[in-house]
C-alpha atoms as a PDB file:
ATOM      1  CA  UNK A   1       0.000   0.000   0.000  1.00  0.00           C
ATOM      2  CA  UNK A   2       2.858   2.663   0.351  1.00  0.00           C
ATOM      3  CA  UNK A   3       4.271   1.844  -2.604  1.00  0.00           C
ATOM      4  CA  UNK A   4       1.374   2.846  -4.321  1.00  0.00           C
ATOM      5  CA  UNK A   5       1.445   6.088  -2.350  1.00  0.00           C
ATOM      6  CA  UNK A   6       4.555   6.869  -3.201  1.00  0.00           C
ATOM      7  CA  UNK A   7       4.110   6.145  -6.901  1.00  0.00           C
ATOM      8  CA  UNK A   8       0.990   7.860  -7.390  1.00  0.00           C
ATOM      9  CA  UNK A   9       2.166  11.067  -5.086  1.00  0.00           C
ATOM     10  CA  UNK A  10       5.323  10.973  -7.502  1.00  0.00           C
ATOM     11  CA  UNK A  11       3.330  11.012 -10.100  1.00  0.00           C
ATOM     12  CA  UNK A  12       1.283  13.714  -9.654  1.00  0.00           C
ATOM     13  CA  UNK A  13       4.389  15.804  -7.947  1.00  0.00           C
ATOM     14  CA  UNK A  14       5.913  15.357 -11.363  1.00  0.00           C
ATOM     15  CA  UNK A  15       2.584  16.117 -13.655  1.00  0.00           C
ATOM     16  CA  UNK A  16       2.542  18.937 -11.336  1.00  0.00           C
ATOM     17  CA  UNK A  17       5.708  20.467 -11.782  1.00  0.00           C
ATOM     18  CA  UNK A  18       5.247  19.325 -15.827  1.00  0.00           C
ATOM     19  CA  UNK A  19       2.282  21.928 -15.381  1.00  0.00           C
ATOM     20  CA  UNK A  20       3.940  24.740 -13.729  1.00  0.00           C
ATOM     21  CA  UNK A  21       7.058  24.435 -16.624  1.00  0.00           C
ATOM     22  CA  UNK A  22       4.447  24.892 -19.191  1.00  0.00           C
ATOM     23  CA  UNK A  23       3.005  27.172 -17.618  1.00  0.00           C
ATOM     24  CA  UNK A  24       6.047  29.184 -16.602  1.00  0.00           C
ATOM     25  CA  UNK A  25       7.962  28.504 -20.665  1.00  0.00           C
ATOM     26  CA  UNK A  26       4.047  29.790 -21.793  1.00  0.00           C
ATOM     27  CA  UNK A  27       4.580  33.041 -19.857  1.00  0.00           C
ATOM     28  CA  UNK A  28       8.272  34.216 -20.453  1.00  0.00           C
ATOM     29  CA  UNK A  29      10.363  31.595 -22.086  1.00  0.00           C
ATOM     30  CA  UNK A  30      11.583  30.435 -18.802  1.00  0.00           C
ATOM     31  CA  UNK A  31      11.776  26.963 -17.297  1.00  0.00           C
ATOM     32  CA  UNK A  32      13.179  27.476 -13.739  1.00  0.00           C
ATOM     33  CA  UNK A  33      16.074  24.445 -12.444  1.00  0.00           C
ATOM     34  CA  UNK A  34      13.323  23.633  -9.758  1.00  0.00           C
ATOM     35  CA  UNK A  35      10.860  22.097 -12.030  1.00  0.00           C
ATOM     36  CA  UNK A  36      13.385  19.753 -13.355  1.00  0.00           C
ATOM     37  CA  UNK A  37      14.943  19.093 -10.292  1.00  0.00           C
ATOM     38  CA  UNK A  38      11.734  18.286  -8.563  1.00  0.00           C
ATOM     39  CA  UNK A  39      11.105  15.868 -11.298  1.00  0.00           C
ATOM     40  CA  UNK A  40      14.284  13.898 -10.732  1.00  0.00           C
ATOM     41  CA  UNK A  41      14.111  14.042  -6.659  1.00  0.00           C
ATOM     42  CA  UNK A  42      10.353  12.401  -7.191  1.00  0.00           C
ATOM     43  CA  UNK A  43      11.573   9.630  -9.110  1.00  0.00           C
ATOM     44  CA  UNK A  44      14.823   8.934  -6.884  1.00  0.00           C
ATOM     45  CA  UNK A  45      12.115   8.750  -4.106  1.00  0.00           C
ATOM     46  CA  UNK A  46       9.520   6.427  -5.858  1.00  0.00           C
ATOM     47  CA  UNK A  47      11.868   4.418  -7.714  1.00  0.00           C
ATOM     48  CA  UNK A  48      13.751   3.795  -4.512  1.00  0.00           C
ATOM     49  CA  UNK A  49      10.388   3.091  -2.103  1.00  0.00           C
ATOM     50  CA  UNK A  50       9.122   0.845  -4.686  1.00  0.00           C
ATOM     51  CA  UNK A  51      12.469  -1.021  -5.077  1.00  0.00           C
ATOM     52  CA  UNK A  52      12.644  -1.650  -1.165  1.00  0.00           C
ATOM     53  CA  UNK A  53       9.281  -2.949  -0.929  1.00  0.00           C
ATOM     54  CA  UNK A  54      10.281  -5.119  -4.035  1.00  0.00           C
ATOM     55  CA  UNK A  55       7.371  -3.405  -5.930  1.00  0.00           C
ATOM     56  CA  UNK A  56       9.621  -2.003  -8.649  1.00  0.00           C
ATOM     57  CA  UNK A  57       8.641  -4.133 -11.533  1.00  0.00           C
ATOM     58  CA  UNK A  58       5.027  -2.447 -11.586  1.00  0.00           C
ATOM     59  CA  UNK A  59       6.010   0.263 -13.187  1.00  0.00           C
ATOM     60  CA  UNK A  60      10.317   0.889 -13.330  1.00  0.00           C
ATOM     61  CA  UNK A  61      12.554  -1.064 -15.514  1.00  0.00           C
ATOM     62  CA  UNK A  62      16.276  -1.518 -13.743  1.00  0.00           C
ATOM     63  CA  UNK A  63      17.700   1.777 -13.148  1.00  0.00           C
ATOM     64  CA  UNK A  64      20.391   1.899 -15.756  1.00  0.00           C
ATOM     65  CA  UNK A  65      17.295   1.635 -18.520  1.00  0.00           C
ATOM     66  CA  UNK A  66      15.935   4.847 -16.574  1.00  0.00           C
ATOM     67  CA  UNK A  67      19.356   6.694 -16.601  1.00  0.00           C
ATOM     68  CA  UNK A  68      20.093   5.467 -20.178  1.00  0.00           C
ATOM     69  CA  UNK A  69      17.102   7.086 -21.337  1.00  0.00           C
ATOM     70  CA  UNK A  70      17.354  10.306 -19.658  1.00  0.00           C
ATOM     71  CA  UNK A  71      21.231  10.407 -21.265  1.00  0.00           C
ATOM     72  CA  UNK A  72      19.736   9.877 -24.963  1.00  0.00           C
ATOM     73  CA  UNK A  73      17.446  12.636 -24.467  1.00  0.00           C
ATOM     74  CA  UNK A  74      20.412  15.072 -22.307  1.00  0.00           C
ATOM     75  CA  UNK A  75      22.149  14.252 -25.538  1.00  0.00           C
ATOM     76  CA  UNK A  76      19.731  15.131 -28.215  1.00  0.00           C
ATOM     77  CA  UNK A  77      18.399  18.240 -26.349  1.00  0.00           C
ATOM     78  CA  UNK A  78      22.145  19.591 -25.739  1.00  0.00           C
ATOM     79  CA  UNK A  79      22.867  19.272 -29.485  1.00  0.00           C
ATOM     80  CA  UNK A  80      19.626  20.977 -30.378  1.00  0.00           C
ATOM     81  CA  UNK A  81      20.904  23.674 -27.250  1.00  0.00           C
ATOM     82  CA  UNK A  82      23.437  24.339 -28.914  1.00  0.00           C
ATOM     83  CA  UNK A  83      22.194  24.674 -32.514  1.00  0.00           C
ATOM     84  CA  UNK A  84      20.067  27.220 -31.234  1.00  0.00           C
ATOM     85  CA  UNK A  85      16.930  24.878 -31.639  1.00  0.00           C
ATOM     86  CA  UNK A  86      15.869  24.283 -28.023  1.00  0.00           C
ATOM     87  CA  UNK A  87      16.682  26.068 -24.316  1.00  0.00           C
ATOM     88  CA  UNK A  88      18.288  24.776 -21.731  1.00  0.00           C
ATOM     89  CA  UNK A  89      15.494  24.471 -19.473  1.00  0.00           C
ATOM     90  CA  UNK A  90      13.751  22.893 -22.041  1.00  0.00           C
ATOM     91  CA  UNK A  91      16.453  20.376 -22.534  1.00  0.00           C
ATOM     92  CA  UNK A  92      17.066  19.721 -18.135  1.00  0.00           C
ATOM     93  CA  UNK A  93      13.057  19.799 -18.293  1.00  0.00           C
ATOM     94  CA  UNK A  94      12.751  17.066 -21.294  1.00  0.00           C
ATOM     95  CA  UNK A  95      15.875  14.901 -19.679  1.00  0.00           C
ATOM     96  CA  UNK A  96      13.854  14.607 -16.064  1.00  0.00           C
ATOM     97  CA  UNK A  97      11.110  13.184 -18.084  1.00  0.00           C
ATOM     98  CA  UNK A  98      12.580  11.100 -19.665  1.00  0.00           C
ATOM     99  CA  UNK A  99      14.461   9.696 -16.563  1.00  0.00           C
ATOM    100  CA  UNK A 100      10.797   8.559 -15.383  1.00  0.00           C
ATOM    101  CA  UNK A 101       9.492   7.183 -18.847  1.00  0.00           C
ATOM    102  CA  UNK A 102      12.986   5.019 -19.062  1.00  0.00           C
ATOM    103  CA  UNK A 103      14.112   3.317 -22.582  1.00  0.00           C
ATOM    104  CA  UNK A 104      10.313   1.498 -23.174  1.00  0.00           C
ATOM    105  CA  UNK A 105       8.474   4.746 -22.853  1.00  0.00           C
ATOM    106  CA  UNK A 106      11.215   7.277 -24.314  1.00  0.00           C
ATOM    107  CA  UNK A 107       9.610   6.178 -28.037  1.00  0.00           C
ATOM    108  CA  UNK A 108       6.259   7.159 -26.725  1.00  0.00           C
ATOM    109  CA  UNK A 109       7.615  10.156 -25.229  1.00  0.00           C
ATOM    110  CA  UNK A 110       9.208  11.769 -28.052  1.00  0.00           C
ATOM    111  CA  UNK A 111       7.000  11.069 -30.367  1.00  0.00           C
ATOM    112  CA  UNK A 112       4.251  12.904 -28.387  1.00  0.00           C
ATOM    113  CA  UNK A 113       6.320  15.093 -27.444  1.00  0.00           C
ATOM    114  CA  UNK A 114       6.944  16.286 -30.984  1.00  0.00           C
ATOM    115  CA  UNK A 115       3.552  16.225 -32.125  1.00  0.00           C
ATOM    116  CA  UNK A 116       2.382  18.382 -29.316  1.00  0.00           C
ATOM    117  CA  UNK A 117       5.474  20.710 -30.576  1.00  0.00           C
ATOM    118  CA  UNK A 118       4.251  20.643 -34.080  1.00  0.00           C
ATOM    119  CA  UNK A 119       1.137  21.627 -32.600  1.00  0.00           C
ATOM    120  CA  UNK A 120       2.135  24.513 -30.764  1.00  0.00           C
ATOM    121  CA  UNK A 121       4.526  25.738 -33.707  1.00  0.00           C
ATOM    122  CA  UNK A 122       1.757  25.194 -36.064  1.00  0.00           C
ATOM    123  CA  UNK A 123      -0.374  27.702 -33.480  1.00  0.00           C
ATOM    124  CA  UNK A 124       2.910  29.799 -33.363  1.00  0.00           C
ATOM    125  CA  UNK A 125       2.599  30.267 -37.070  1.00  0.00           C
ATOM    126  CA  UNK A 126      -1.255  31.129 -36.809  1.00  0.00           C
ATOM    127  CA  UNK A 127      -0.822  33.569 -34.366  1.00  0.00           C
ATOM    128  CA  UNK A 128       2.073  35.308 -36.048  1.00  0.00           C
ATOM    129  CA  UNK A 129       0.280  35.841 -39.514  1.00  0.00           C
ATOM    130  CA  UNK A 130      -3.416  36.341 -37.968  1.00  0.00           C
ATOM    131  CA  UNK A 131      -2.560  38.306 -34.543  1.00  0.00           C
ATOM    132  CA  UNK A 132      -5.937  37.630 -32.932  1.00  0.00           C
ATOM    133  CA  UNK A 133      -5.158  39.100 -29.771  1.00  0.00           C
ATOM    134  CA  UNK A 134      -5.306  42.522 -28.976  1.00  0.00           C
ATOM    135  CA  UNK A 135      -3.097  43.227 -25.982  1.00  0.00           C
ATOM    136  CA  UNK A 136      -1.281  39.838 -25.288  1.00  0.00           C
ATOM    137  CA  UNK A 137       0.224  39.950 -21.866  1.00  0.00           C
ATOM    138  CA  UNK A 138       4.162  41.864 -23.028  1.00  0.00           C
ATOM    139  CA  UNK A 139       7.072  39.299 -22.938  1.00  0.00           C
ATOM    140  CA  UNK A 140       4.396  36.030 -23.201  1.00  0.00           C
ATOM    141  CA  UNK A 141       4.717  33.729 -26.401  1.00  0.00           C
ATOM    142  CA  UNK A 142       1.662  35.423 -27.743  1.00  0.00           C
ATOM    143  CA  UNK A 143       2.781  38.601 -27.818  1.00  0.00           C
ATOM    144  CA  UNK A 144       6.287  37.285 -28.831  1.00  0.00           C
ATOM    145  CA  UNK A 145       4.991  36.161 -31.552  1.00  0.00           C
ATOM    146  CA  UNK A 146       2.489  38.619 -32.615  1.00  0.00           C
ATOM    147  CA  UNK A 147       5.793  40.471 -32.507  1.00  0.00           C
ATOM    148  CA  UNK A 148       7.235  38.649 -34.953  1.00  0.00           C
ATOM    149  CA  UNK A 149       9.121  36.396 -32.612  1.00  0.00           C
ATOM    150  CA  UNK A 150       9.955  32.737 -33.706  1.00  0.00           C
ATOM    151  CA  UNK A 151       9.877  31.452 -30.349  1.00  0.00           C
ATOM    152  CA  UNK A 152       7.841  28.678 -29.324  1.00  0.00           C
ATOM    153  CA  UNK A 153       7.377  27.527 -25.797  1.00  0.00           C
ATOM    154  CA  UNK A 154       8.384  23.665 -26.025  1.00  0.00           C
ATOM    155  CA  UNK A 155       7.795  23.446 -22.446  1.00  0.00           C
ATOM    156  CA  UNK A 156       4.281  22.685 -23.361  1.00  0.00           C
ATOM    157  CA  UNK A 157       4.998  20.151 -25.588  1.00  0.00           C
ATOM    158  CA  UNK A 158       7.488  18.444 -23.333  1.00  0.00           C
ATOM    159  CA  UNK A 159       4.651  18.309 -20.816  1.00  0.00           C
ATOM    160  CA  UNK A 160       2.172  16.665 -23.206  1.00  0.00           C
ATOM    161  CA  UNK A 161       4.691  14.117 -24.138  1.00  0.00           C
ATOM    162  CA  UNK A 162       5.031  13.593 -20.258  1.00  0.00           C
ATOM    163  CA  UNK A 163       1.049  13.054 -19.503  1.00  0.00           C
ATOM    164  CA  UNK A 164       0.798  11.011 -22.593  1.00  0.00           C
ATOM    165  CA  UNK A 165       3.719   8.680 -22.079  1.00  0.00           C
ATOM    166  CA  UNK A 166       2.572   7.722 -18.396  1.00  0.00           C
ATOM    167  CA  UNK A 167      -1.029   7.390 -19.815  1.00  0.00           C
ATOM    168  CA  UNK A 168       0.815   4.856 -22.401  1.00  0.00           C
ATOM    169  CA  UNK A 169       3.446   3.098 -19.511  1.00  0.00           C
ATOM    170  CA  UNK A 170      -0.316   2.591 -17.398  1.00  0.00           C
ATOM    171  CA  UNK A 171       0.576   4.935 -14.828  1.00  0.00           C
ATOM    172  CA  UNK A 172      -3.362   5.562 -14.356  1.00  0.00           C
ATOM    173  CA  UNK A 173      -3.758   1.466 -14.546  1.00  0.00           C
ATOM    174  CA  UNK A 174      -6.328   0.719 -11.541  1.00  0.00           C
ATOM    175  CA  UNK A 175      -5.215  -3.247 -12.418  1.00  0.00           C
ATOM    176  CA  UNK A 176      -1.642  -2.138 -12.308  1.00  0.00           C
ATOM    177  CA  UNK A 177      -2.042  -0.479  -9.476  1.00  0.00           C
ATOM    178  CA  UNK A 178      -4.105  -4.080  -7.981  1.00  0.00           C
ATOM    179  CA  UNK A 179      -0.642  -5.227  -8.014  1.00  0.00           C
ATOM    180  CA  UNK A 180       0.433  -3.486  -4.901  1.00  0.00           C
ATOM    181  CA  UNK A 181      -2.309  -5.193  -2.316  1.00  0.00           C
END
């Protein structure tokens, strides 16, 4: 039974913070360290109840398939860093994720991930040639991009990726979560 607590108050500690980085990169471009940090404390916590009360299997792979995946996606966000492509809290923000959706779910991941940032690019593009808005709160992605900014606020998308992923790994599984009585 606490290992279910754990889990699901992990869970929602991370969905939480997922919320308040897409919230924060919607607002000003800005994903503060604490988000992502949060992230990986939550899953050092849960991965480590669950693994003393030999409960790990429900949900977590071995821990190297956890780290592995969160140093595929370090990698591939710190390339696109440094192309220009992608911030750094975007990239710390994508790599907690990914430490929590480990090598089955980082397909999953990504590939929602992505869509959700075509999506928001796609609305980036809309709102740039249409300007709907009339007084967009100043230094927000709206009016950035009424501005003719070409920022878009990935945060969101790396958020989606995260709720859809633990949707797909059964995070939300009532007969997963059976397994724990």
């Amino acid at each position: 039974m606490i290992g279910l607590l754990v889990f699901l108050f992990g869970v929602f500690v991370t969905l939480g913070m997922c919320g308040l980085a897409a919230k924060s990169d919607y607002k000003g471009f800005k994903i503060l360290n604490m988000y992502s940090l949060v992230i990986i404390g939550a899953f050092a916590v849960t991965y480590g109840v669950l693994t003393l009360t030999g409960q790990r299997e429900i949900f977590f792979k071995p821990i190297g398939m956890h780290l592995g995946a969160a140093f595929l996606v370090l990698m591939m966000t710190s390339a696109m860093y440094a192309l220009k492509k992608l911030g750094a809290g975007d990239s710390k923000f994508a790599t907690a994720v990914a430490l929590w959706v480990g090598l089955g779910g980082l397909v999953p991941f990504l590939f929602y991930m992505s869509l959700a940032g075509g999506v928001v690019a796609i609305a980036s593009l809309y709102l740039q040639k249409k300007k709907p808005f009339q007084s967009p709160p100043e230094g927000g992605w709206i009016d950035s991009v009424q501005k003719g900014g070409g920022n878009v606020p990935y945060g969101i998308a790396i958020a989606a990726g995260a709720l859809v992923s633990f949707i797909y790994l059964g995070f939300f599984s009532v007969t997963k979560w059976e397994m724990f009585f």
